[in-house]
C-alpha atoms as a PDB file:
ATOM      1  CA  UNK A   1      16.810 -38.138  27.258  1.00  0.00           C
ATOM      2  CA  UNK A   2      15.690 -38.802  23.848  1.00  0.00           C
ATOM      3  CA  UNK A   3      15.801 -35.381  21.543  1.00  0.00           C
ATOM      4  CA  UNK A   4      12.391 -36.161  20.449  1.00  0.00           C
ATOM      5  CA  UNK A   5      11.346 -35.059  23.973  1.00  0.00           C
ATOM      6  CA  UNK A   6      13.678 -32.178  24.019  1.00  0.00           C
ATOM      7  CA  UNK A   7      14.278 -30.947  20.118  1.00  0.00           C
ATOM      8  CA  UNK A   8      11.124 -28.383  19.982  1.00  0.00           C
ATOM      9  CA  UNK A   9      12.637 -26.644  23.212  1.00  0.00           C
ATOM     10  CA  UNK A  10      15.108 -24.643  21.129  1.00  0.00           C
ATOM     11  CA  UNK A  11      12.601 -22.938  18.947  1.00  0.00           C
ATOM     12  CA  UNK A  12      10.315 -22.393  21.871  1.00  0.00           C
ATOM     13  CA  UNK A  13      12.837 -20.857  23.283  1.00  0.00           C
ATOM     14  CA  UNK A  14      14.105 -19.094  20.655  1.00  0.00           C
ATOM     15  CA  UNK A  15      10.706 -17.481  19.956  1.00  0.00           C
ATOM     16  CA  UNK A  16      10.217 -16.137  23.212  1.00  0.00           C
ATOM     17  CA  UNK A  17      13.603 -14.337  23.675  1.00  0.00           C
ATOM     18  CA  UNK A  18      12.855 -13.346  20.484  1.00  0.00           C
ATOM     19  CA  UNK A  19       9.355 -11.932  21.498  1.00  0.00           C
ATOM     20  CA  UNK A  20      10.834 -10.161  24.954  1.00  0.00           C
ATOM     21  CA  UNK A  21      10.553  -6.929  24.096  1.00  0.00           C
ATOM     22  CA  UNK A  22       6.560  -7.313  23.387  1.00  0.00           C
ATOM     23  CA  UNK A  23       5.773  -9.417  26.644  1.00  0.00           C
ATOM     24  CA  UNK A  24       4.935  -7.870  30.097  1.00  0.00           C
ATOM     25  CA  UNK A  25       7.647  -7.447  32.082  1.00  0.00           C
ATOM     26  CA  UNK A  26       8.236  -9.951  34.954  1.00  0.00           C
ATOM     27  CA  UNK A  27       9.116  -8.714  38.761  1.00  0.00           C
ATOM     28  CA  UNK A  28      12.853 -10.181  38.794  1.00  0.00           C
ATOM     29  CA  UNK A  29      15.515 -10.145  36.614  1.00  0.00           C
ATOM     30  CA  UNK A  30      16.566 -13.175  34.891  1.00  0.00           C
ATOM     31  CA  UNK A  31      19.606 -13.768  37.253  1.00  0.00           C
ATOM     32  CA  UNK A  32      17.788 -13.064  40.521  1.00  0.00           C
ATOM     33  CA  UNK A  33      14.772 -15.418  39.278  1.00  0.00           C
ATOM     34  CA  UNK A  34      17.680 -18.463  38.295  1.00  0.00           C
ATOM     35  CA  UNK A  35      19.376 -17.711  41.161  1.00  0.00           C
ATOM     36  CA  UNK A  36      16.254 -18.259  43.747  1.00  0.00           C
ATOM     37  CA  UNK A  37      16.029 -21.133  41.773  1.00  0.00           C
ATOM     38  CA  UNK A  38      19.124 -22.395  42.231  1.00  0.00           C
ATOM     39  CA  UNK A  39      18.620 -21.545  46.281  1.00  0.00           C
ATOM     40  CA  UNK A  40      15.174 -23.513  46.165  1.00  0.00           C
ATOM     41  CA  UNK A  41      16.931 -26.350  44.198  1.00  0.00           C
ATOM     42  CA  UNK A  42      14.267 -25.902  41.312  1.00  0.00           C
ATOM     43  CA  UNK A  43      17.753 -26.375  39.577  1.00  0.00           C
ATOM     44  CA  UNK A  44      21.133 -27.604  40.010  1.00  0.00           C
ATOM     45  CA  UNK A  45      22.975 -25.097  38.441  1.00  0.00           C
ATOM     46  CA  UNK A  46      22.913 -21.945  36.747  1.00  0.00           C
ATOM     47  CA  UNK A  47      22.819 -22.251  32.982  1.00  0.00           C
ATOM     48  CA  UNK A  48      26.122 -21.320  30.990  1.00  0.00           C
ATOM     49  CA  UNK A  49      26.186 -20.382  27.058  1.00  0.00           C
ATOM     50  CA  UNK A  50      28.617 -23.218  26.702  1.00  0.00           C
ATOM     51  CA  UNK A  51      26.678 -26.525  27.870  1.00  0.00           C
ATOM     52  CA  UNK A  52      26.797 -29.357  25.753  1.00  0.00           C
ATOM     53  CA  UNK A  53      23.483 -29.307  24.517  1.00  0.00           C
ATOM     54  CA  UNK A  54      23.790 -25.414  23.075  1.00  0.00           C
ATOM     55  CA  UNK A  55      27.096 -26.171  21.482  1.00  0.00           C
ATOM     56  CA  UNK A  56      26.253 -29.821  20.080  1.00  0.00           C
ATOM     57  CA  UNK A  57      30.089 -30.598  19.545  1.00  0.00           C
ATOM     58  CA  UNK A  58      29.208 -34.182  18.692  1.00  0.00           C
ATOM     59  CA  UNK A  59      28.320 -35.217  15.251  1.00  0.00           C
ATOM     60  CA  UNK A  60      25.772 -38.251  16.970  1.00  0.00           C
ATOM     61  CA  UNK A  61      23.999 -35.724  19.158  1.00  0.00           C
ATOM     62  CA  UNK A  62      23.784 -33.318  16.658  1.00  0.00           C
ATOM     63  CA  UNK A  63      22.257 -35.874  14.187  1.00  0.00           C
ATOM     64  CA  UNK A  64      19.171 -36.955  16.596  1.00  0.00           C
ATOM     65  CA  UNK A  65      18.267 -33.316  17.110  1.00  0.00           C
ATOM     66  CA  UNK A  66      18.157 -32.944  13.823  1.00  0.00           C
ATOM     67  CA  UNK A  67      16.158 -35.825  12.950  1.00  0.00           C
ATOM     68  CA  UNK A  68      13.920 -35.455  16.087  1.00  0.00           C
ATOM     69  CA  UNK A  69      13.256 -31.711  14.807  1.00  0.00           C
ATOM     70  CA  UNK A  70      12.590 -33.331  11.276  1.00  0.00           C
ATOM     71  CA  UNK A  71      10.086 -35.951  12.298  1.00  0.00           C
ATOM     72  CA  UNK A  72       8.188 -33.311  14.200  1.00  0.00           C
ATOM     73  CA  UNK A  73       8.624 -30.593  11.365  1.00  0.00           C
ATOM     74  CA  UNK A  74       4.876 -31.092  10.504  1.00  0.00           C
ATOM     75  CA  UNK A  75       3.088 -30.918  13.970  1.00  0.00           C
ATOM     76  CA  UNK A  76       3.916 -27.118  13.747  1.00  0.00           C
ATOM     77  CA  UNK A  77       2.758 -24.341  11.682  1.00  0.00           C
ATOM     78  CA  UNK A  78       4.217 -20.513  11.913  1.00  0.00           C
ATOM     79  CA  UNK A  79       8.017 -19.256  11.187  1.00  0.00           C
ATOM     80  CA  UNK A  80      10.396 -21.889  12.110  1.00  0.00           C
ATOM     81  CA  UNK A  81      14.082 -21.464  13.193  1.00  0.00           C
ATOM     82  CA  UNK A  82      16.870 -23.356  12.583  1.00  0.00           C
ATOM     83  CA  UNK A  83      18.398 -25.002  15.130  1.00  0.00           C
ATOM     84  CA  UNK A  84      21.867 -23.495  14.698  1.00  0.00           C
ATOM     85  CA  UNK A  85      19.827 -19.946  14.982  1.00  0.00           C
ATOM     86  CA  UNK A  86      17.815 -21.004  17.961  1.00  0.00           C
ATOM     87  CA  UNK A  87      21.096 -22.297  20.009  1.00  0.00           C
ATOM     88  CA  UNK A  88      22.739 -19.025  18.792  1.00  0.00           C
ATOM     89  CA  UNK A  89      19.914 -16.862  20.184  1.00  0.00           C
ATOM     90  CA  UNK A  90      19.952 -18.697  23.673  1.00  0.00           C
ATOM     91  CA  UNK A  91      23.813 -18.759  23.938  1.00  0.00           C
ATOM     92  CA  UNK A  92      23.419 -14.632  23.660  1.00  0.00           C
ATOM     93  CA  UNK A  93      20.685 -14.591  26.150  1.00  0.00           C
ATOM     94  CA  UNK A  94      22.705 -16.739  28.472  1.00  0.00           C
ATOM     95  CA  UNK A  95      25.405 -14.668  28.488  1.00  0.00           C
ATOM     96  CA  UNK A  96      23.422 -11.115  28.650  1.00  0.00           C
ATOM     97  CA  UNK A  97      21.519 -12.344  31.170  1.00  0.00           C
ATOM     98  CA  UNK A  98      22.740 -14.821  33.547  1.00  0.00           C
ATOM     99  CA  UNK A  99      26.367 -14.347  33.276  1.00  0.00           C
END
């Protein structure tokens, strides 16, 4: 997959664990939602805090996200977040949560 398809993910998701603690509240907990999801095959297996595309140990891969975030830099308005901070802030989630 092409980052430009992906790159904007990170602060999305970024901003919403950020925003938790002012959103309703949902029914299940975040490991018994991702693991019905893993029973229904709505994925293949449960997120860890160390996959590849968290840790970006690759200089290449690590490039295109950056330049995929930079070409898009304008389509958004609102605080941004790094995308060091935004993998940081899922990695923690991951492991506080689905662990």
């Amino acid at each position: 997959m092409e980052p430009d398809g992906f790159a904007r993910h990170y602060e999305d998701a970024a901003h919403i664990i950020r925003s938790l603690d002012r959103l309703p509240a949902i029914e299940q907990s975040p490991r018994a939602l991702a693991d019905d999801m893993l029973r229904e095959k709505d994925i293949a297996e449960m997120p860890s805090d160390d996959e590849p595309a968290l840790v970006l140990p690759d200089a290449a891969p690590r490039a295109a996200v950056d330049r995929a975030l930079a070409r898009i830099s304008t389509m958004f308005w609102g605080p941004r977040v790094p995308v060091d901070e935004a993998r940081a802030t899922i990695r923690e989630w991951i492991r506080g949560n689905l662990a």
